[in-house]
N, C-alpha and C. Protein backbone atom coordinates (compact mmCIF):
# COMPACT_ATOMS: atom_id res chain seq x y z
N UNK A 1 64.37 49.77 -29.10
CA UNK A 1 63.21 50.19 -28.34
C UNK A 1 62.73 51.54 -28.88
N UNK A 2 61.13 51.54 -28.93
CA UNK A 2 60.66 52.70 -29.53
C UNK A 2 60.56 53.75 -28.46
N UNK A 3 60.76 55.28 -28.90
CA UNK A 3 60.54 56.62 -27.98
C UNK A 3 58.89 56.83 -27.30
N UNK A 4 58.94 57.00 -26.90
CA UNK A 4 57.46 56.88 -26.31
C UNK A 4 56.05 58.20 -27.43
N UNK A 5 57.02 59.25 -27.73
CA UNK A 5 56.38 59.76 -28.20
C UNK A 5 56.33 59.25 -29.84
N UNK A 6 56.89 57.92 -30.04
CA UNK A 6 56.54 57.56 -31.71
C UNK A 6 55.49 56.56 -31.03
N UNK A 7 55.11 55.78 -30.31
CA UNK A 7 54.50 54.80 -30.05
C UNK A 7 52.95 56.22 -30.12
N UNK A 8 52.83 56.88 -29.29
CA UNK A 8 51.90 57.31 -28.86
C UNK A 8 51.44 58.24 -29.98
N UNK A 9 52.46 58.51 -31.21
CA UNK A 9 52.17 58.92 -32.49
C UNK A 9 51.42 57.75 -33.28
N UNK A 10 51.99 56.66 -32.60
CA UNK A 10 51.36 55.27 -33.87
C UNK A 10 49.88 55.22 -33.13
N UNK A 11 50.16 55.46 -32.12
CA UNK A 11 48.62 54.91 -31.25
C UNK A 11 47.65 55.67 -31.42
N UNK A 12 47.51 57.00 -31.59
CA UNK A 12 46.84 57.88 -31.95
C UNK A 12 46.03 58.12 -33.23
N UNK A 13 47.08 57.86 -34.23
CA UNK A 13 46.74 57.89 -35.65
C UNK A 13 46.40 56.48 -36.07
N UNK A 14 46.06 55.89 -35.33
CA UNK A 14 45.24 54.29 -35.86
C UNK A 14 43.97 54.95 -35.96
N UNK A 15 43.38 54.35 -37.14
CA UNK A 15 41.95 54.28 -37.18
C UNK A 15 40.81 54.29 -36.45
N UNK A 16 41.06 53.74 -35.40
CA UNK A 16 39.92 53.11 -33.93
C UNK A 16 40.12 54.81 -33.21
N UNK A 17 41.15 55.43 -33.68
CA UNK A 17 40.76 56.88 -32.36
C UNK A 17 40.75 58.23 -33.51
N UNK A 18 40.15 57.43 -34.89
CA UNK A 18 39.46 58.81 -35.71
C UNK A 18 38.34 59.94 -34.79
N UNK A 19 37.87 59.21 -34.42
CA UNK A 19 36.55 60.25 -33.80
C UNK A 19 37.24 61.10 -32.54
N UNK A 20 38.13 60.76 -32.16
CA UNK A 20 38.90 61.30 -30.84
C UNK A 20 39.65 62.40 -31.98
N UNK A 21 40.32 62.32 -32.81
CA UNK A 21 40.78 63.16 -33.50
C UNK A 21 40.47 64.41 -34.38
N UNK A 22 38.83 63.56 -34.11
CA UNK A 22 38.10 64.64 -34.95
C UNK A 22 37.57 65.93 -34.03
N UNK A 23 37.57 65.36 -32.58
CA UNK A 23 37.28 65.80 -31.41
C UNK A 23 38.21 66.85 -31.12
N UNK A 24 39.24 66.46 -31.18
CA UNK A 24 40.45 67.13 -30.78
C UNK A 24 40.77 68.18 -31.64
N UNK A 25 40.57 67.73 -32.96
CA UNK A 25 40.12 68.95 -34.14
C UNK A 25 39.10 70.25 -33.98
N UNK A 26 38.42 69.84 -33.32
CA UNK A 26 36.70 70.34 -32.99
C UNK A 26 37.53 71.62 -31.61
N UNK A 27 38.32 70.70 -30.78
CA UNK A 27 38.97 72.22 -29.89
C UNK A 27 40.10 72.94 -30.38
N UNK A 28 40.25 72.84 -31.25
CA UNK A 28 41.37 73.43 -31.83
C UNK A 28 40.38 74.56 -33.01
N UNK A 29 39.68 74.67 -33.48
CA UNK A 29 38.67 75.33 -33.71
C UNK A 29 38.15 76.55 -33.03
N UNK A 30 38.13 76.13 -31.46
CA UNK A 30 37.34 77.26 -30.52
C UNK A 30 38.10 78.37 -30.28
N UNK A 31 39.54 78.73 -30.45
CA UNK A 31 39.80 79.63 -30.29
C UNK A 31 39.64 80.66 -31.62
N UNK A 32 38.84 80.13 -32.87
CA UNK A 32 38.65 80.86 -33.74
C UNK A 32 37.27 81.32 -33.45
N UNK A 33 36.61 80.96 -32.69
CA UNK A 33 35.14 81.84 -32.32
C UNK A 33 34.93 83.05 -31.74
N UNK A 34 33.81 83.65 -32.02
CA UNK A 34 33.78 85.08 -30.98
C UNK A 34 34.14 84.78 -29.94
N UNK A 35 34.94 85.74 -29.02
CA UNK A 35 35.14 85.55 -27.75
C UNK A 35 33.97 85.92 -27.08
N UNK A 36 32.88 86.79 -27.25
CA UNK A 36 31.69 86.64 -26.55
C UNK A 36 31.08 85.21 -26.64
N UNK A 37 31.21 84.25 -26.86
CA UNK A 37 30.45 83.11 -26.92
C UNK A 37 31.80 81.97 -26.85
N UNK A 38 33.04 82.55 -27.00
CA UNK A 38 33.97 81.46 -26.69
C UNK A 38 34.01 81.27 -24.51
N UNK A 39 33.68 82.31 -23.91
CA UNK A 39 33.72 82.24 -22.58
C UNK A 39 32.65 81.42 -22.36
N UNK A 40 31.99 81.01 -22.74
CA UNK A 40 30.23 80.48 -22.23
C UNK A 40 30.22 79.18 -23.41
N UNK A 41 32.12 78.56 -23.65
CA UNK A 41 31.63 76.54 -24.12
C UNK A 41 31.78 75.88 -23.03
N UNK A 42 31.51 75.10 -22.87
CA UNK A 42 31.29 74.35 -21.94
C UNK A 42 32.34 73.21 -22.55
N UNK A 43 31.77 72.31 -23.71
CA UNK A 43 32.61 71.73 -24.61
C UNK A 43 32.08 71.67 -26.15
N UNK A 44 32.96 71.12 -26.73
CA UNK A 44 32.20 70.62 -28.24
C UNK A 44 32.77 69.45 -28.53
N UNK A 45 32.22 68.89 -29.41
CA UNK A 45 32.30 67.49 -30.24
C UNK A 45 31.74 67.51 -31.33
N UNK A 46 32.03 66.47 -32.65
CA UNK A 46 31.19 66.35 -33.53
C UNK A 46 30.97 65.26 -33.42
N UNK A 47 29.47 65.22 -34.56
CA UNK A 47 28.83 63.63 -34.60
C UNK A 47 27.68 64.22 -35.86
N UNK A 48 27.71 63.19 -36.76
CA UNK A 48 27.34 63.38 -37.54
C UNK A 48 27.29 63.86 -38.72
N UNK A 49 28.38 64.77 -38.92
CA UNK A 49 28.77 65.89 -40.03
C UNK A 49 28.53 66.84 -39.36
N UNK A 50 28.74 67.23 -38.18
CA UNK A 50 27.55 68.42 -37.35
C UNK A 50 28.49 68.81 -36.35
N UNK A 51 29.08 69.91 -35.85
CA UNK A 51 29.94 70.80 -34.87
C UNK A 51 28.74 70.79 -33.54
N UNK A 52 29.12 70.06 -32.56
CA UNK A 52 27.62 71.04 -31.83
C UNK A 52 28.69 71.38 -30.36
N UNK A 53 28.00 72.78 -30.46
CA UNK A 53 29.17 73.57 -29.00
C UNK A 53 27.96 73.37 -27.96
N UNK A 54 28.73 72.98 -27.15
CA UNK A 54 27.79 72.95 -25.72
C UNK A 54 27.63 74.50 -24.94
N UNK A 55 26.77 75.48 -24.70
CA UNK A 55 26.76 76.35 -23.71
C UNK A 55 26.49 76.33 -22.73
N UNK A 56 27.48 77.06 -21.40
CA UNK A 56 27.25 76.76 -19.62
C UNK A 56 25.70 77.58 -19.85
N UNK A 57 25.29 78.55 -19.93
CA UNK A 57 24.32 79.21 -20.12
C UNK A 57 23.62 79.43 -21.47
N UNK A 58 22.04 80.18 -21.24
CA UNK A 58 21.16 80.27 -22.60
C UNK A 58 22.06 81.61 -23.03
N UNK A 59 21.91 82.32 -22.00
CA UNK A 59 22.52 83.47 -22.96
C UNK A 59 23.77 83.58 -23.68
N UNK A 60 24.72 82.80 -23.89
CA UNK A 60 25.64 82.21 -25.20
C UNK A 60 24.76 81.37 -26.32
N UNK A 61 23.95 81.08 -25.95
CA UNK A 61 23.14 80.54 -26.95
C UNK A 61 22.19 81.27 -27.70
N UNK A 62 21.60 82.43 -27.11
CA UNK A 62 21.14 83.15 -27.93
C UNK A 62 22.21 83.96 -28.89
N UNK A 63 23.65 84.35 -28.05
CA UNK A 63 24.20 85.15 -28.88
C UNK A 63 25.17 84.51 -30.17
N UNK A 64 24.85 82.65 -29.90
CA UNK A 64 25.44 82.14 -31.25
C UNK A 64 24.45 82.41 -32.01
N UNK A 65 23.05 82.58 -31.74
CA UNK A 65 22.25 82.38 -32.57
C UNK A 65 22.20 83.79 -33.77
N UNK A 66 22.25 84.90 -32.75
CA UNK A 66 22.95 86.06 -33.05
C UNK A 66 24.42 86.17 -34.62
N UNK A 67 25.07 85.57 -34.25
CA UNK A 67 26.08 85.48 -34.49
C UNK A 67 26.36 84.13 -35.47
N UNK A 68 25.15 83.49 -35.95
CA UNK A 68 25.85 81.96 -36.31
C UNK A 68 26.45 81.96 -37.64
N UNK A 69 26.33 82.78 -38.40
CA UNK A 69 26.50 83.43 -39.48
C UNK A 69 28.56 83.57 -39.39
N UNK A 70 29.02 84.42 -38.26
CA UNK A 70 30.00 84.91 -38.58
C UNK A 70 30.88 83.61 -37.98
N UNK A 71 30.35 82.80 -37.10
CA UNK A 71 30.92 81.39 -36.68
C UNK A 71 31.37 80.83 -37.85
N UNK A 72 30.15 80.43 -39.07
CA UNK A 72 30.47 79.72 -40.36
C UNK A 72 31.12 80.20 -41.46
N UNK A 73 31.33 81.75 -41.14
CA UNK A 73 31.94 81.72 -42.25
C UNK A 73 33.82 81.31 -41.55
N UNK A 74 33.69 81.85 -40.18
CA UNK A 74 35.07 81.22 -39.73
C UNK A 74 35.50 79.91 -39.77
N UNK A 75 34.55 79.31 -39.41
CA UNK A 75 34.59 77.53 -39.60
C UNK A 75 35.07 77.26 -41.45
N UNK A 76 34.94 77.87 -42.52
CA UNK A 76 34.89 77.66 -43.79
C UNK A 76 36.22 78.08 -43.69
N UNK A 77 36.69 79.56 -43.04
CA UNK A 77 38.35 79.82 -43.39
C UNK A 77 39.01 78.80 -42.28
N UNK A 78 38.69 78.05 -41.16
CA UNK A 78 39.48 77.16 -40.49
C UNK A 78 39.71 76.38 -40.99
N UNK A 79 38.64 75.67 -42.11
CA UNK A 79 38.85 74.22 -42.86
C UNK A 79 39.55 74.37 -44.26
N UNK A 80 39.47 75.98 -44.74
CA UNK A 80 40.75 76.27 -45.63
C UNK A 80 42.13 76.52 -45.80
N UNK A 81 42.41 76.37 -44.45
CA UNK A 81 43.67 77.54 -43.71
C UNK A 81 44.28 75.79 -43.42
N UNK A 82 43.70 75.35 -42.14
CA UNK A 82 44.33 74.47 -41.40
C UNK A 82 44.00 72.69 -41.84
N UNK A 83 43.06 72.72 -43.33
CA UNK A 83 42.47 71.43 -43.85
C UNK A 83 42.47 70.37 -42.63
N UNK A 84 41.37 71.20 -41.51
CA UNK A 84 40.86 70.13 -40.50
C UNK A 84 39.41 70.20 -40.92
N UNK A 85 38.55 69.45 -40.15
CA UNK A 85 37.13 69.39 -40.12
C UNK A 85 36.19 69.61 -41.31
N UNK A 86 36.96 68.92 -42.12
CA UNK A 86 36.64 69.09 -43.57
C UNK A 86 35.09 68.39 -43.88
N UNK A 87 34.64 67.72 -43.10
CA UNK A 87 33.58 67.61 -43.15
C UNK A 87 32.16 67.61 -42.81
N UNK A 88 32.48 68.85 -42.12
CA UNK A 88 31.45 69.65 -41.13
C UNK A 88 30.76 70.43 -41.99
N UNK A 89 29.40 69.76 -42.04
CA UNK A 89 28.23 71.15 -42.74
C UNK A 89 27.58 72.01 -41.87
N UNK A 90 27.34 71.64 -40.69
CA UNK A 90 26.39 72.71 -39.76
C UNK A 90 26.92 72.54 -38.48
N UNK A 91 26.41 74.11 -37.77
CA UNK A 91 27.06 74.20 -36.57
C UNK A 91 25.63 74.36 -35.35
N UNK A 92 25.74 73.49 -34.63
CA UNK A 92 24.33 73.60 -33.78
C UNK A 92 24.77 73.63 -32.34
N UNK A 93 24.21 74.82 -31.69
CA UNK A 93 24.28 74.88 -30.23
C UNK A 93 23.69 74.90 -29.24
N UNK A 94 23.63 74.35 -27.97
CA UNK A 94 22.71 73.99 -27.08
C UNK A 94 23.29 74.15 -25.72
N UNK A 95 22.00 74.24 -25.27
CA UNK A 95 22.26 74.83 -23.46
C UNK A 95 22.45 73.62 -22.93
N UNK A 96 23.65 73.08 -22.29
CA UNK A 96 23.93 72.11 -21.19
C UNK A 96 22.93 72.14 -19.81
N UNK A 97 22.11 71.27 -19.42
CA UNK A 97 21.11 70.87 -18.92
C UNK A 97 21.81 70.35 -17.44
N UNK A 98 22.10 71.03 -16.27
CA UNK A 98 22.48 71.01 -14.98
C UNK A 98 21.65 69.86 -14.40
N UNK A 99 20.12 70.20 -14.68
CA UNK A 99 19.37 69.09 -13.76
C UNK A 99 18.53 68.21 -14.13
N UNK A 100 19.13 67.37 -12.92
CA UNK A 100 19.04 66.12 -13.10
C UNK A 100 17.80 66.00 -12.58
N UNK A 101 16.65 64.66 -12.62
CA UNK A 101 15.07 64.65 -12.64
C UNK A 101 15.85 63.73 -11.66
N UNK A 102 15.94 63.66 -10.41
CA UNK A 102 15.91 62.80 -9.19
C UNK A 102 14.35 62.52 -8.67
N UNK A 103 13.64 62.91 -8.89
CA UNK A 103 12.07 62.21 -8.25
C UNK A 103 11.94 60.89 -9.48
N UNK A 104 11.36 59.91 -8.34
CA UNK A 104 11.04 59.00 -9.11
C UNK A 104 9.84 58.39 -8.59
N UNK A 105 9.17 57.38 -9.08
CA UNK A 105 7.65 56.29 -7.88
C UNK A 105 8.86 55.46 -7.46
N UNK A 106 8.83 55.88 -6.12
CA UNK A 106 9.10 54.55 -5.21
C UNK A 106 8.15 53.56 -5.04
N UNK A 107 6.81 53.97 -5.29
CA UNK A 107 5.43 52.85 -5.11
C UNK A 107 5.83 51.67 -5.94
N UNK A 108 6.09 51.94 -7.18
CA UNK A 108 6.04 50.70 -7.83
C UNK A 108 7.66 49.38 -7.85
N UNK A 109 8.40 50.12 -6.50
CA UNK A 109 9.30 49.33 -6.47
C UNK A 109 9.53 48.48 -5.39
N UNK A 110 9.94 47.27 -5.37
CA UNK A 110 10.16 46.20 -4.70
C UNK A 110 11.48 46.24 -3.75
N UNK A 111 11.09 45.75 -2.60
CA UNK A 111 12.21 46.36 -1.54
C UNK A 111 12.50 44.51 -0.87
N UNK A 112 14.00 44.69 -0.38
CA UNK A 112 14.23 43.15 0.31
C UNK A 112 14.13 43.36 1.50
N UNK A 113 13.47 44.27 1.90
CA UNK A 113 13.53 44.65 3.85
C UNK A 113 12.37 44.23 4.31
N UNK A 114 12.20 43.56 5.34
CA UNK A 114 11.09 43.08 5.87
C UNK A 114 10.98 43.92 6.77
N UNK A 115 9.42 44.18 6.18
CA UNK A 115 8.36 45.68 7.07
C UNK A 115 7.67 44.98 7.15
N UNK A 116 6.54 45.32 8.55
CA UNK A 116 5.49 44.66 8.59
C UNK A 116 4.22 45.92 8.07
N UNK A 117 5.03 47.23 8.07
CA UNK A 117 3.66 48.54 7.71
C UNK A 117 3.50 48.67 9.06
N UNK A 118 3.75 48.91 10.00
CA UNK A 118 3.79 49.40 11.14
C UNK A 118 4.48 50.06 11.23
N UNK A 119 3.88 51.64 11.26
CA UNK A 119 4.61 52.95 11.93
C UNK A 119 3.78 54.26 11.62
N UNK A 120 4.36 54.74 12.00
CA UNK A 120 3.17 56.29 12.68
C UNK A 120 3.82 57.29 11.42
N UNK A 121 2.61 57.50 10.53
CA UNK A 121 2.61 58.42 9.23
C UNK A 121 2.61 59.91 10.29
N UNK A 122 3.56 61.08 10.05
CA UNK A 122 3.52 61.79 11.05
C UNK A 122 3.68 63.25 9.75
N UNK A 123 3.49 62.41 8.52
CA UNK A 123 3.42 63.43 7.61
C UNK A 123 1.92 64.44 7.08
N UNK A 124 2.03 65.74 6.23
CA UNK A 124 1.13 66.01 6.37
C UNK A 124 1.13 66.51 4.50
N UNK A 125 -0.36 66.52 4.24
CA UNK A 125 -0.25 67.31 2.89
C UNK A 125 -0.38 65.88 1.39
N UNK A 126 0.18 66.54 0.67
CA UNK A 126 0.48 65.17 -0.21
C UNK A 126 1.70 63.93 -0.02
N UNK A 127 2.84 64.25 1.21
CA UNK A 127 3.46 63.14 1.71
C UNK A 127 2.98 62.16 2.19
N UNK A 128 1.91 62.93 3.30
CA UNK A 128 1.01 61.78 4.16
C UNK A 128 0.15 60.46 3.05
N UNK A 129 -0.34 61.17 1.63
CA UNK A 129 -0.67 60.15 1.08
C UNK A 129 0.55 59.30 0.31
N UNK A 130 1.57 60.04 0.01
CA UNK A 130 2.19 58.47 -0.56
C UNK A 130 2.61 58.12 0.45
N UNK A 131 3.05 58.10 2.05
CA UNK A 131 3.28 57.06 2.67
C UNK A 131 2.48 56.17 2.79
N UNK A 132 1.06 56.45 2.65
CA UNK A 132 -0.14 55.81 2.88
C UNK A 132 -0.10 54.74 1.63
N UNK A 133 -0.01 55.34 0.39
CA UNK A 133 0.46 54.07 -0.75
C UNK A 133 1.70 53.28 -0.16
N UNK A 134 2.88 53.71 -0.04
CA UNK A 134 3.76 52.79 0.61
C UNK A 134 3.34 51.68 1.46
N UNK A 135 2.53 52.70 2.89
CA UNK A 135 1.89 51.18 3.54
C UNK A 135 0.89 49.63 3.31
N UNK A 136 0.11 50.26 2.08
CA UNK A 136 -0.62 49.58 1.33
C UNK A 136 0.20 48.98 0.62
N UNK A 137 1.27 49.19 0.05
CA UNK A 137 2.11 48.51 -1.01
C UNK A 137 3.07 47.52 0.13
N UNK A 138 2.89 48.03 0.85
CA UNK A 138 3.78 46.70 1.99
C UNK A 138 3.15 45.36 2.59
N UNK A 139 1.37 46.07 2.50
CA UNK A 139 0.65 44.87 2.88
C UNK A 139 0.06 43.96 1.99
N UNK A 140 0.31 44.59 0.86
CA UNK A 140 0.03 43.81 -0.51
C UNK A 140 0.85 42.98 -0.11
N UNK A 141 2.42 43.17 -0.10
CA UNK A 141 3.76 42.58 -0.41
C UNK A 141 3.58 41.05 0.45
N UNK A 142 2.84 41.41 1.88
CA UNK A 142 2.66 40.64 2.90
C UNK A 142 1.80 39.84 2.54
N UNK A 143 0.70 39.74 2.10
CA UNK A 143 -0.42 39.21 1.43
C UNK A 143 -0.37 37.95 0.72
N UNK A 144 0.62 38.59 -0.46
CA UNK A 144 1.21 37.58 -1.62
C UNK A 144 2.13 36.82 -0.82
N UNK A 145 3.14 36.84 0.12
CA UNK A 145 4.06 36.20 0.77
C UNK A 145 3.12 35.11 1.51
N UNK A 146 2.38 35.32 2.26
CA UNK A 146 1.54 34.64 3.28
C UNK A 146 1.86 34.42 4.08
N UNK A 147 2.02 36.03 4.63
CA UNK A 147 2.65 36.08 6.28
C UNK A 147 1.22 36.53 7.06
């Protein structure tokens, strides 16, 4: 019977979890970055031939931008020193994007609830008109049914 940690050595180093490795390469990397811009990753990964560090905020992102210079030349002694990520040409960084676009048209969507459009619009402003599309969009619905 095999040790668990040779199995999980064989399982690892199969082919199918290169990109996980390359990943895993990619954090083993971050503690060679400025520490002004190592507090503010969020994460990194590669894809493409391409390092890209995620930042919680812009302002790590301006100061890689600041700084992208002394990142690469560290990235060049990491891939000489430790012959990982040997095939990384560029390092690109970007602000991680918190929000999410939750508004959507409810008008143009189809509902299984039987409304007849009866009820008291008690809204005011630009709500009052899309309920007003809603109610129209219910008596359409009614229309085509042939109720």
């Amino acid at each position: 019977m095999k040790k668990s940690s040779e199995v999980l050595h064989n399982l690892f180093n199969s082919p199918c979890y290169s990109k996980l490795n390359y990943n895993i390469e990619a954090w083993k990397f971050v503690p060679y970055i400025v520490s002004s811009i190592r507090a503010g990753i969020s994460y990194v990964y590669v894809k493409n031939s391409k390092l890209y560090i995620v930042c919680k905020h812009s302002q790590f992102k301006l100061e890689f931008k600041y700084k992208k210079k002394e990142i690469m030349n560290g990235l060049k002694l990491f891939q000489a020193n430790k012959k990982m990520l040997l095939g990384i040409d560029d390092i690109i960084c970007y602000e991680q994007k918190q929000a999410i676009n939750i508004t959507r048209e409810i008008i143009g969507e189809s509902f299984n609830e039987k409304s007849e459009g009866e009820f008291e619009n008690l809204a005011s402003g630009e709500l009052y008109d899309i309920f007003e599309r809603i109610r129209e969009r219910i008596l359409d619905n009614l229309e085509h049914e042939g109720r």
